[in-house]
Protein backbone atom coordinates (compact mmCIF):
# COMPACT_ATOMS: atom_id res chain seq x y z
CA UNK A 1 0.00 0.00 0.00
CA UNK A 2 1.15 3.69 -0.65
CA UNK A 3 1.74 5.77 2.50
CA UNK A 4 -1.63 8.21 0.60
CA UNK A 5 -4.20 8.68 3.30
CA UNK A 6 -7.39 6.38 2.64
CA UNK A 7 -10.41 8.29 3.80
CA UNK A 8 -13.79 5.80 4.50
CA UNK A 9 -16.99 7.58 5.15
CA UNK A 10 -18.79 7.24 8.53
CA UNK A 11 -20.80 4.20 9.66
CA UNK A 12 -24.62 4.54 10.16
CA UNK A 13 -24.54 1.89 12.77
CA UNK A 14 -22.34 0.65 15.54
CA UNK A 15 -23.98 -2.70 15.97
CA UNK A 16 -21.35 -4.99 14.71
CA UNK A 17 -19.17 -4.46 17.57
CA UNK A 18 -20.82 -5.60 20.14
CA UNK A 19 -22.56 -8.71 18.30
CA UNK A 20 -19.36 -10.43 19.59
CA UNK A 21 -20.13 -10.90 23.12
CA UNK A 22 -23.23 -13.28 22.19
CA UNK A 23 -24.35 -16.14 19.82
CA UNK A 24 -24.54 -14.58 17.05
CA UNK A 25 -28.80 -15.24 15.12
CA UNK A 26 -29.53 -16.46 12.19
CA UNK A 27 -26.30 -18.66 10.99
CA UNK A 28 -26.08 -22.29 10.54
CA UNK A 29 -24.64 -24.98 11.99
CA UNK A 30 -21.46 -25.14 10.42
CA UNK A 31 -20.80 -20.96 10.85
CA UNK A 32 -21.17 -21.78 14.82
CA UNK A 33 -19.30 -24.91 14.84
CA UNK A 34 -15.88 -22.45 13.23
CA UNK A 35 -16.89 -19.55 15.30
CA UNK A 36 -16.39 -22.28 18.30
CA UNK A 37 -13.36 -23.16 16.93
CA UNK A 38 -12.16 -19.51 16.69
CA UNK A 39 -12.80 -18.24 19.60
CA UNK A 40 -11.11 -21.54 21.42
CA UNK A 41 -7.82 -19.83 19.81
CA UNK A 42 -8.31 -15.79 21.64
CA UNK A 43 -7.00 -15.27 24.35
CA UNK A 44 -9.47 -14.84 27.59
CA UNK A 45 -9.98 -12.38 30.20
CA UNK A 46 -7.74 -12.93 32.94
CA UNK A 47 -4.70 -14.20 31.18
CA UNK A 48 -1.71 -11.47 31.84
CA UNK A 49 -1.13 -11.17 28.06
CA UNK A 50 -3.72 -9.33 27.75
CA UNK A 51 -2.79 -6.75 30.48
CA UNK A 52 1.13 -6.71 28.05
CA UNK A 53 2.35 -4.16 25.64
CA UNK A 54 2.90 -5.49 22.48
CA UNK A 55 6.60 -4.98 21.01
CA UNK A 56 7.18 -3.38 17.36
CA UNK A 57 7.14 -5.60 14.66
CA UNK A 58 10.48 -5.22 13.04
CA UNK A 59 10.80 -8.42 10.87
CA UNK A 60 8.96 -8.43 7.18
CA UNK A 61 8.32 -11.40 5.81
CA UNK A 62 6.68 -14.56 4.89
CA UNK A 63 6.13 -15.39 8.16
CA UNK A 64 4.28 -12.12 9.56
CA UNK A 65 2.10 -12.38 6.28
CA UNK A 66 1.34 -16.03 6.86
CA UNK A 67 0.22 -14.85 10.53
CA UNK A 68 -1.56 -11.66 9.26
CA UNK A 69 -3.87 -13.96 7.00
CA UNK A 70 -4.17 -16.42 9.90
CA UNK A 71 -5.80 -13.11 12.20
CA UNK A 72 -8.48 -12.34 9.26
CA UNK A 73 -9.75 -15.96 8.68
CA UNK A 74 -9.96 -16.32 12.86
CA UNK A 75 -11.99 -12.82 13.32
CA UNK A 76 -13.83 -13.87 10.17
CA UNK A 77 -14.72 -17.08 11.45
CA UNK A 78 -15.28 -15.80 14.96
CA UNK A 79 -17.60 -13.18 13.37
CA UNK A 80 -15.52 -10.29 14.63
CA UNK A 81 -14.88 -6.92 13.06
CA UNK A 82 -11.67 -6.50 15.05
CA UNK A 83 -8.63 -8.60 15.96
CA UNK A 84 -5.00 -7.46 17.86
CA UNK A 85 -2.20 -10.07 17.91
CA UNK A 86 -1.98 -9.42 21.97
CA UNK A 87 -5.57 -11.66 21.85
CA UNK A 88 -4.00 -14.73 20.27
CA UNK A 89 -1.10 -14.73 22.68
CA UNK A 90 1.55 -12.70 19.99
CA UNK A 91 3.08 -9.68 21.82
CA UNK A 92 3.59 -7.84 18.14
CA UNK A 93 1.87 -4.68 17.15
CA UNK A 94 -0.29 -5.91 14.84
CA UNK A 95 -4.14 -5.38 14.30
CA UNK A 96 -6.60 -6.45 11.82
CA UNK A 97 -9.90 -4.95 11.06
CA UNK A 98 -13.20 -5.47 8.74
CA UNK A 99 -16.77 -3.62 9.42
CA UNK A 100 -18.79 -4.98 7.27
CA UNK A 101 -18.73 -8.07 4.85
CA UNK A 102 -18.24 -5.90 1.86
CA UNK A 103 -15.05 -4.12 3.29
CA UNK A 104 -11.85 -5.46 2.43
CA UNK A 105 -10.12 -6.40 5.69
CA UNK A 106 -7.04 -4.03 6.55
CA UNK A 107 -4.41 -5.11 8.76
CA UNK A 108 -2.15 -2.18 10.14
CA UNK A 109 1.06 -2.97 11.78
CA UNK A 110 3.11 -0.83 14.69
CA UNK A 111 0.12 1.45 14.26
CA UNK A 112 -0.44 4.70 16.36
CA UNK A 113 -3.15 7.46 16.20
CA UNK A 114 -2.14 10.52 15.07
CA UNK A 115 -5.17 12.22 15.67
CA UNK A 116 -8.33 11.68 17.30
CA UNK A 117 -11.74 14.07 17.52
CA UNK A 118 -10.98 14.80 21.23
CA UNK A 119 -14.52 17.14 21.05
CA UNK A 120 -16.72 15.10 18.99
CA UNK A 121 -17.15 12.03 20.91
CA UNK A 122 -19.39 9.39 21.23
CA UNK A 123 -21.02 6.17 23.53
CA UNK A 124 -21.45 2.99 22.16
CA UNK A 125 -22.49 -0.45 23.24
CA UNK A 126 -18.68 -2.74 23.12
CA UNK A 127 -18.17 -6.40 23.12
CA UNK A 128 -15.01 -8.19 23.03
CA UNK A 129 -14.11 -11.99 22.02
CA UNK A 130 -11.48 -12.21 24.80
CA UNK A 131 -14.38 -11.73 27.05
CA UNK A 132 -16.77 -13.42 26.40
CA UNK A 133 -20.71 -12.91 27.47
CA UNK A 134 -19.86 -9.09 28.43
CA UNK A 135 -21.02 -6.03 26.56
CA UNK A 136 -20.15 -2.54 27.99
CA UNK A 137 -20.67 1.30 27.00
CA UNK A 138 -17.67 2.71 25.80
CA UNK A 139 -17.16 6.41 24.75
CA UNK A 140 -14.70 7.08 22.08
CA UNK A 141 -13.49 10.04 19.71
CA UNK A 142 -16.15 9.89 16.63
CA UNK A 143 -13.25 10.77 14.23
CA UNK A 144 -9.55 9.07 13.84
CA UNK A 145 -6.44 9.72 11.54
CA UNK A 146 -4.17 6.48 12.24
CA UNK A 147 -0.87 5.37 10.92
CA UNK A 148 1.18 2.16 10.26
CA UNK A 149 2.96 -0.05 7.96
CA UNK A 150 1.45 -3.64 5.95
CA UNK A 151 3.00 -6.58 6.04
CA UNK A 152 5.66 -5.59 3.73
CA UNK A 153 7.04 -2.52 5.68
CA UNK A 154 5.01 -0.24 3.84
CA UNK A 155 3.57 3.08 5.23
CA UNK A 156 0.46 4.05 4.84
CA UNK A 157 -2.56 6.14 6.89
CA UNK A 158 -6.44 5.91 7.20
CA UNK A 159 -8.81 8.08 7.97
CA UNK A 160 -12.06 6.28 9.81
CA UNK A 161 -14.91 7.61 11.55
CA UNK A 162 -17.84 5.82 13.24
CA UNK A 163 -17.60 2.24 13.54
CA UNK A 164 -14.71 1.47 11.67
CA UNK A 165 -13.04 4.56 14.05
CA UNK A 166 -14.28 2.58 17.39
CA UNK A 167 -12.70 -0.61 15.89
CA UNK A 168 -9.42 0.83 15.29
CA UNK A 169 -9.47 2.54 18.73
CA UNK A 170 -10.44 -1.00 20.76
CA UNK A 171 -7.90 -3.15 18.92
CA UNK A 172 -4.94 -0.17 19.56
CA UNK A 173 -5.85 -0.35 23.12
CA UNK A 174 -5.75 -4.37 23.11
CA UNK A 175 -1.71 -3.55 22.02
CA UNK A 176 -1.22 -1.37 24.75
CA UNK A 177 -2.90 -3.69 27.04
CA UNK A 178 -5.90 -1.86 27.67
CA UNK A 179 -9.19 -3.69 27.62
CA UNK A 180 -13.06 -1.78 27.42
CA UNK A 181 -13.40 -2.27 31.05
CA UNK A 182 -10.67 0.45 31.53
CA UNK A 183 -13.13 3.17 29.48
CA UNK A 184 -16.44 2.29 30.98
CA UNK A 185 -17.50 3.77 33.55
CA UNK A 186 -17.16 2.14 37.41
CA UNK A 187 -20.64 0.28 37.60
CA UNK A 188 -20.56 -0.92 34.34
CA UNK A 189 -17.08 -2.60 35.00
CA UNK A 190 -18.10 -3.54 38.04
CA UNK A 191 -21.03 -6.01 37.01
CA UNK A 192 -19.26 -6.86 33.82
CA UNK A 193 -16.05 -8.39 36.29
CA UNK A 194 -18.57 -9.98 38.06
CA UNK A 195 -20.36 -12.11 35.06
CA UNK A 196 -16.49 -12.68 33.93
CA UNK A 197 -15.48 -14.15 37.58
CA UNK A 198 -18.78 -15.99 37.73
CA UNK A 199 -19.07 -17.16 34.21
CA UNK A 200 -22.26 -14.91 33.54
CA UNK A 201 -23.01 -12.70 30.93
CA UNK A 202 -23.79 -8.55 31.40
CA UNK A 203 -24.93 -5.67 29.69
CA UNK A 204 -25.98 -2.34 30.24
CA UNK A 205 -29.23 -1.36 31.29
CA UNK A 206 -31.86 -0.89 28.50
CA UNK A 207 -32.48 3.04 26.99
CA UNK A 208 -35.97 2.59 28.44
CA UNK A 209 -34.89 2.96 31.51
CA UNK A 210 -32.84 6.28 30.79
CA UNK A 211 -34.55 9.69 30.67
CA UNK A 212 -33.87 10.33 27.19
CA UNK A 213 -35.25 7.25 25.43
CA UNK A 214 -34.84 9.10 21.88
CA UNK A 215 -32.84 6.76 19.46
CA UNK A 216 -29.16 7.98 18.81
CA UNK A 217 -29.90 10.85 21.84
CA UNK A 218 -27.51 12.50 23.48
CA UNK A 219 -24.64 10.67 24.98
CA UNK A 220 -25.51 7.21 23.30
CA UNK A 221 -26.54 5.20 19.84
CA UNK A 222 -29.27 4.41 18.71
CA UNK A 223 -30.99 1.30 20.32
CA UNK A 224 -28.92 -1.39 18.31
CA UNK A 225 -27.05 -4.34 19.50
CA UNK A 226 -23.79 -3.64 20.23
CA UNK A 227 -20.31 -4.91 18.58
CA UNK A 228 -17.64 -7.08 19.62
CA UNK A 229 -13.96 -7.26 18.29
């Protein structure tokens, strides 16, 4: 890829994300039997990787390409829109990303944000496949410019907004060893560490039981289920 910035136009919905934490509806047999098989390969809440910085990748070749295509076909199978090397037990700064099944997948490599909508923000529903059953709101810039490298050393930048900005944002924080629990706010982690210990599942309360119960209103989406990477 050239190191041109790619700009992608903003997502209408954030519901892929958190989609993740839960059987997903309305796929056969087979699609659950290699989502099963998937997600037996990502790494789980309470192993320390998780909680690691990842190292730069400073080796290009057959071998990081071979494990870059490996990432896709697991989030693909897994039915994920997100996946960071740090969640398949890899230390290496390495993400991979698709929203939506007509999107080419991108994988980014030693990536950093150079900048981020610090004043346009917004709250979104989050699920995760390293943990499992748990869906949490999350605020994040709206708006991202990040950089990297491919596979092959090289540079390139995106620009991403909505969804596909979110995505980015989660997986980064996977390399840094940050998980959604860190952004959410203190009850919300607090119940969601709870179904983790016990082996539950948790989600936020419903917008009917909010004050403003207009879809998309201030401070959240619209009603929609939420995403997982």
């Amino acid at each position: 890829m050239s190191d041109e910035t790619t700009p992608t136009p903003v997502e209408e919905r954030d519901d892929e994300l958190a989609t993740e934490a839960g059987e997903p509806e309305g796929i056969d047999q087979e699609a659950l039997e290699r989502r099963s098989a998937a997600l037996s390969q990502v790494v789980k809440f309470g192993d320390p990787v998780l909680r690691s910085a990842a190292s730069p990748v400073t080796e290009f070749d057959e071998g990081l390409v071979a494990e870059a295509d490996r990432m896709i076909g697991l989030m693909r199978d897994a039915i994920g829109v997100g996946l960071a090397a740090t969640q398949l037990g890899t230390l290496r700064r390495m993400l991979v990303f698709q929203v939506g099944s007509e999107a080419e997948p991108t994988v980014l490599v030693n990536p950093e944000i150079e900048w981020r909508s610090e004043e346009e923000t917004t709250t979104a529903e989050e699920g995760c496949l390293s943990l499992p059953g748990v869906i949490v709101d999350v605020e994040r810039p709206l708006h991202v410019r990040a950089r990297g490298v491919d596979v092959h050393g090289e540079p390139f930048s995106i620009e991403a907004s909505g969804l596909e900005a979110r995505v980015i944002q989660h997986e980064l924080d996977h390399l840094d060893g940050v998980l959604m629990l860190d952004r959410t706010e203190r009850d919300q982690r607090k119940g969601a560490l709870k179904a983790l210990r016990e082996g539950g599942t948790y989600a936020p309360e419903s917008d009917d039981e909010h004050e403003d119960q207009t879809p998309g209103g201030p401070g959240r989406e619209a009603e929609e289920p939420p995403v997982t990477e």
